[in-house]
Protein backbone atom coordinates (compact mmCIF):
# COMPACT_ATOMS: atom_id res chain seq x y z
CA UNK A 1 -80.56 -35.58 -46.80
CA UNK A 2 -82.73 -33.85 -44.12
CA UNK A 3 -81.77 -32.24 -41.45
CA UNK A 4 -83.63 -31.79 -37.98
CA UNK A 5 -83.02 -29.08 -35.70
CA UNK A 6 -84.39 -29.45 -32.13
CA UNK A 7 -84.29 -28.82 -28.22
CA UNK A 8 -82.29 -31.62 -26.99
CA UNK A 9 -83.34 -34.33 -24.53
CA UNK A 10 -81.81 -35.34 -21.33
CA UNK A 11 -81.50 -38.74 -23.05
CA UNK A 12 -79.53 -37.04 -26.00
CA UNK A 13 -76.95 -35.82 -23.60
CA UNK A 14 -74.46 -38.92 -23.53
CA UNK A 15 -74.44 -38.97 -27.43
CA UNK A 16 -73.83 -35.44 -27.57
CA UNK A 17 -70.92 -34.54 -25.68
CA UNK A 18 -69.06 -37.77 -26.71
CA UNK A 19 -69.79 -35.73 -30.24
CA UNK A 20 -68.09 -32.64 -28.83
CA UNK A 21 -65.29 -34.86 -27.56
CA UNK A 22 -64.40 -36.38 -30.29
CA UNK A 23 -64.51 -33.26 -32.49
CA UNK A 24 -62.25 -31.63 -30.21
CA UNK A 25 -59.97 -34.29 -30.45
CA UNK A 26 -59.85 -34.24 -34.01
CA UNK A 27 -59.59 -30.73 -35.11
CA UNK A 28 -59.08 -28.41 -31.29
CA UNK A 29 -56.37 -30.30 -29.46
CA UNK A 30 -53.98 -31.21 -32.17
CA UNK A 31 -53.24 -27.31 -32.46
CA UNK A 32 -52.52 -26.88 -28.89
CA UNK A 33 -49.30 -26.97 -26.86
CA UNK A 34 -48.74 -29.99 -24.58
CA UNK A 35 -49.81 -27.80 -21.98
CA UNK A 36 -52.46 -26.52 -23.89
CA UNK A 37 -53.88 -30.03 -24.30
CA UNK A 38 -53.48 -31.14 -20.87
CA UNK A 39 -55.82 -27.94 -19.92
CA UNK A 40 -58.49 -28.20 -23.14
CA UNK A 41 -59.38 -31.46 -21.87
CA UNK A 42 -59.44 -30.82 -18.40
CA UNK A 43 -61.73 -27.88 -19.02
CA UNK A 44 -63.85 -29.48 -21.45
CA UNK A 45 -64.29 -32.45 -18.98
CA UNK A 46 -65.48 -30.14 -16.18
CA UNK A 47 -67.87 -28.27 -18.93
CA UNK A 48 -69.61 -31.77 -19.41
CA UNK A 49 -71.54 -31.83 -15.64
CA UNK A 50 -72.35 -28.00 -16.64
CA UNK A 51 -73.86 -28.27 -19.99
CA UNK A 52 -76.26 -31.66 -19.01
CA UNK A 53 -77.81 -29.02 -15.74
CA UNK A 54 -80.44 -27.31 -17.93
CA UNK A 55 -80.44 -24.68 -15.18
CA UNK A 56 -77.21 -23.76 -17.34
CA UNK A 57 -77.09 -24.76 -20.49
CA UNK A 58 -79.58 -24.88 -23.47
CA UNK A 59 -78.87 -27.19 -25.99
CA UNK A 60 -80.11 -27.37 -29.76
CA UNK A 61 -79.66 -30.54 -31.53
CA UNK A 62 -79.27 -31.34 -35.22
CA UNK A 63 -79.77 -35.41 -36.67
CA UNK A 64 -80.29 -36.92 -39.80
CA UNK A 65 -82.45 -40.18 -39.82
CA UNK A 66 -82.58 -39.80 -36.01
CA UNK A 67 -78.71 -39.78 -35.54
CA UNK A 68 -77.00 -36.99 -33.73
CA UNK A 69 -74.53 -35.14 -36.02
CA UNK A 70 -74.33 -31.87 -34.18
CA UNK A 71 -74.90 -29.67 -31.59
CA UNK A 72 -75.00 -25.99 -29.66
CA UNK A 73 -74.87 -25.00 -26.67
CA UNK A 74 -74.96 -21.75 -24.54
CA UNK A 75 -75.37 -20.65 -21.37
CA UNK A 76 -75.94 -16.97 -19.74
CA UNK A 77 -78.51 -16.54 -22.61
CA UNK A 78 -75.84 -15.71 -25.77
CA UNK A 79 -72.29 -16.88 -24.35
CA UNK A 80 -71.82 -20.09 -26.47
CA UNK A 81 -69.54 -23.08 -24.99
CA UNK A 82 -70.19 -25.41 -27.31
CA UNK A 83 -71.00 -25.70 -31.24
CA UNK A 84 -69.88 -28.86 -32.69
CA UNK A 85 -70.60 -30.87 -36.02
CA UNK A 86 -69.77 -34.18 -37.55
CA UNK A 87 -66.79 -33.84 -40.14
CA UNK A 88 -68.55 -36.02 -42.39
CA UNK A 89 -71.45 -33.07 -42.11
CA UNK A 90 -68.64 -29.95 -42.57
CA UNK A 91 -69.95 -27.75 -45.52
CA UNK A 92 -73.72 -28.85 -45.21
CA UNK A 93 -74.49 -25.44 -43.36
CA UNK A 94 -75.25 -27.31 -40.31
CA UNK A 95 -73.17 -25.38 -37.80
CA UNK A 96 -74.55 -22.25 -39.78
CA UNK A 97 -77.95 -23.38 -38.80
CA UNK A 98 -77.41 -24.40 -35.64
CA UNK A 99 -76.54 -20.57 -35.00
CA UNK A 100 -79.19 -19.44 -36.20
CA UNK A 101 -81.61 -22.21 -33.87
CA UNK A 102 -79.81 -20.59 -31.25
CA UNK A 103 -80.02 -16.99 -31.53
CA UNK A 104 -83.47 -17.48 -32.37
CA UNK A 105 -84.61 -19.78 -29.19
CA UNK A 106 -82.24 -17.14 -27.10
CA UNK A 107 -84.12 -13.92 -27.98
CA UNK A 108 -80.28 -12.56 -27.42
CA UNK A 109 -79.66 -9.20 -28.79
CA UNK A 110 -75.57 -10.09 -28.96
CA UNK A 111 -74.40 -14.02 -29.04
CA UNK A 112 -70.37 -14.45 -27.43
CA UNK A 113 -67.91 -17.22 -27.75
CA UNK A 114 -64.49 -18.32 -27.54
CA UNK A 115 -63.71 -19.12 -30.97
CA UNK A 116 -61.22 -22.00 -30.80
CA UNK A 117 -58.27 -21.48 -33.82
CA UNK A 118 -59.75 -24.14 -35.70
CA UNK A 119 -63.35 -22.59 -36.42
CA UNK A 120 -62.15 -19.30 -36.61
CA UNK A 121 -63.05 -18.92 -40.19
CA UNK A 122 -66.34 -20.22 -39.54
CA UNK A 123 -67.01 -17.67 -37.04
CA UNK A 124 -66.42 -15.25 -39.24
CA UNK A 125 -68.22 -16.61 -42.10
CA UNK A 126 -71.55 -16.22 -40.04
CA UNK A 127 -70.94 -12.58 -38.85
CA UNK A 128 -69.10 -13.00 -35.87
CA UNK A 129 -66.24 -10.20 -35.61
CA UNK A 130 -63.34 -10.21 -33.18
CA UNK A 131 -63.11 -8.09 -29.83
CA UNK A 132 -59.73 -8.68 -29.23
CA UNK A 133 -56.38 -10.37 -30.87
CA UNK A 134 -55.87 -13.74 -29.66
CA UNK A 135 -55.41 -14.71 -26.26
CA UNK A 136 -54.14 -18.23 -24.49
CA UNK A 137 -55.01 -18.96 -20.93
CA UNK A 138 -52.67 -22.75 -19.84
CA UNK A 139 -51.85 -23.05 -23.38
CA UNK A 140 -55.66 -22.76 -24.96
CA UNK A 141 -55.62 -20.50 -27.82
CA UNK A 142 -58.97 -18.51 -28.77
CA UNK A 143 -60.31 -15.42 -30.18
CA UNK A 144 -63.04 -13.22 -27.92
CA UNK A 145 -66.10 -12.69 -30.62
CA UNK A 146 -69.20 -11.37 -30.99
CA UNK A 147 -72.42 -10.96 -33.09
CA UNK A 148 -74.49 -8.75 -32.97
CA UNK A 149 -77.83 -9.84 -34.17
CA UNK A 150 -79.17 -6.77 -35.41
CA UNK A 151 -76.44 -5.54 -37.48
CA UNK A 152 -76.46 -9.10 -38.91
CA UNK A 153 -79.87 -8.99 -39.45
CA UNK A 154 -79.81 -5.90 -41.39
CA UNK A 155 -76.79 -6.95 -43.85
CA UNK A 156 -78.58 -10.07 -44.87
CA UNK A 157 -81.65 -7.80 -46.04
């Protein structure tokens, strides 16, 4: 199985947030309060308009046999908002990968998200370290992290 890592297309865009849609509902939402659930979507729903302006967003793309099976995006050069990937392609290194497509096409020195509860592990599995405990803002749970590409740079040598 190969996979493909590029800049996405406007054409891609449809395709790819129904991806981070469904994801979320799979693994995000069902560990979220009511309330929490109620506010996850409506944030991710106003996110959508945001990340298909590529004035804001840059998005990187993974496929296999021209199919869709992940994504990242970021905005403000190293703040991620999205990272998403098939389940069927969990454990493949994808999401690993499509880090590392990002931090490379974003020159950034220091790459930020919101770690949702669920990928939490992940996050740390590829360097990222927590600035903070966790916080909730209308019931959305997530970690503050960082990594800093330099530092992660030099461990790996």
């Amino acid at each position: 199985m190969e996979f493909r890592f590029e800049k996405a297309n406007p054409e891609d865009l449809d395709a790819i947030l129904k991806l981070g849609e469904s994801s979320n509902e799979e693994h995000v939402v069902p560990l979220l309060s009511a309330d929490g659930k109620k506010a996850f979507r409506i944030a991710f729903t106003a996110d959508i308009n945001n990340v298909k302006d590529a004035q804001i967003y840059s998005v990187i793309k993974a496929t296999v046999d021209d199919e869709i099976i992940g994504y990242v995006a970021w905005r403000d050069e190293s703040y991620i908002g999205h990272l998403y990937v098939k389940t069927e392609y969990h454990g493949f290194g994808v999401a690993r990968r499509l880090v590392e497509e990002m931090k490379a096409a974003s020159g950034a020195a220091l790459v930020r998200v919101k770690a949702s509860i669920y990928a939490l592990g992940f996050y740390k599995k590829v360097g990222f370290a927590p600035i903070s405990d966790e916080l909730s803002i209308n019931g959305i749970r997530y970690v503050p992290m960082v990594l800093d590409v330099e530092q992660n740079k030099e461990q790996r040598i």
